[in-house]
Protein backbone atom coordinates (compact mmCIF):
# COMPACT_ATOMS: atom_id res chain seq x y z
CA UNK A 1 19.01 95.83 93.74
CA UNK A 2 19.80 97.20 96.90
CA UNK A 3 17.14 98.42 99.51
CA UNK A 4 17.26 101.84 100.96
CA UNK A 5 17.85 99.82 104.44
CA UNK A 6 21.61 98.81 103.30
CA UNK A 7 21.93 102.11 102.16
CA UNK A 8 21.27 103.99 104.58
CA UNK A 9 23.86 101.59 106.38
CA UNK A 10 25.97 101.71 103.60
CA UNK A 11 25.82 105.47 104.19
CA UNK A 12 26.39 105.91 107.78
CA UNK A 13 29.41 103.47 108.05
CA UNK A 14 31.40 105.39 105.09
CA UNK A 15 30.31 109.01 106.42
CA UNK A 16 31.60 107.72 109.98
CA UNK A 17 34.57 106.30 108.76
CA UNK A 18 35.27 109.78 106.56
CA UNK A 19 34.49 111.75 109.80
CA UNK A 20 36.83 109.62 111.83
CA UNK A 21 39.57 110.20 108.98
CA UNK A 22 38.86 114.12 109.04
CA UNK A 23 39.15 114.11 112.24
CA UNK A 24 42.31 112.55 112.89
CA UNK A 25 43.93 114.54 110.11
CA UNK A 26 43.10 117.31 111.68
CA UNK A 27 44.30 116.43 115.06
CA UNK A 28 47.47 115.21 113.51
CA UNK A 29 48.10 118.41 111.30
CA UNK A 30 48.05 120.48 114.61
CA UNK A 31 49.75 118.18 116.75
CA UNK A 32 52.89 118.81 114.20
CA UNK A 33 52.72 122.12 114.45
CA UNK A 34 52.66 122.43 118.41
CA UNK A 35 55.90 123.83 120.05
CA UNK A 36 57.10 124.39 123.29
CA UNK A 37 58.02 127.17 124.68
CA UNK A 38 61.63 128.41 123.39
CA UNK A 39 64.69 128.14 125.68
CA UNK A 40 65.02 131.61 126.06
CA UNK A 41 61.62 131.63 126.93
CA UNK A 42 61.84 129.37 129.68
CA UNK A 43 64.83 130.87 131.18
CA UNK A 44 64.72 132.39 135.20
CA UNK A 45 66.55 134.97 136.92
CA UNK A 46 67.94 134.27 140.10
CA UNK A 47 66.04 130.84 140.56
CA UNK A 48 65.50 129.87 143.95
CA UNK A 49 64.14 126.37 145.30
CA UNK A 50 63.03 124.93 148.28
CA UNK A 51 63.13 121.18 149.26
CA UNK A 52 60.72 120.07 152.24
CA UNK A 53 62.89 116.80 153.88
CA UNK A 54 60.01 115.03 155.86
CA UNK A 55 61.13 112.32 158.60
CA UNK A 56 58.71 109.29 157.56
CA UNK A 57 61.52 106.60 158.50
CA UNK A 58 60.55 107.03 162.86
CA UNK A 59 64.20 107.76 163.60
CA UNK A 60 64.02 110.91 165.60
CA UNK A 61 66.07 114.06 163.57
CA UNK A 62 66.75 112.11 160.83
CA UNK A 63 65.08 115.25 158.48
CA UNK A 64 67.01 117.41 160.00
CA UNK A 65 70.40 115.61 159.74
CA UNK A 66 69.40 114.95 155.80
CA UNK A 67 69.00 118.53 155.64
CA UNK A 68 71.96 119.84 157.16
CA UNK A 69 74.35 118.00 155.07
């Protein structure tokens, strides 16, 4: 006969193990189901950019050259 020690052991290890289950069937059933955002979504008129060239190198207008071409 088993004492109500092991279980309330017993007890704790197989709700924590059903929690941890749950739980990662749940996260898993709404990872599926996550999308990104459609390619028409997405999509930008006129796009413009800009591109900072720093001079880290210590040869003088190097930046500037890099830029330029």
């Amino acid at each position: 006969m088993k004492s109500k020690r092991q279980n309330t052991v017993l007890f704790a290890i197989l709700g924590t193990t059903f929690l941890t289950g749950l739980i990662f069937l749940i996260l898993k059933i709404l990872s599926a189901n996550y999308k990104f955002f459609d390619e028409e979504e997405i999509m930008v008129n006129n796009p413009s950019y800009q591109i900072d060239v720093l001079n880290g190198c210590g040869v003088e207008e190097i930046a500037s050259r890099s830029r330029n071409i």
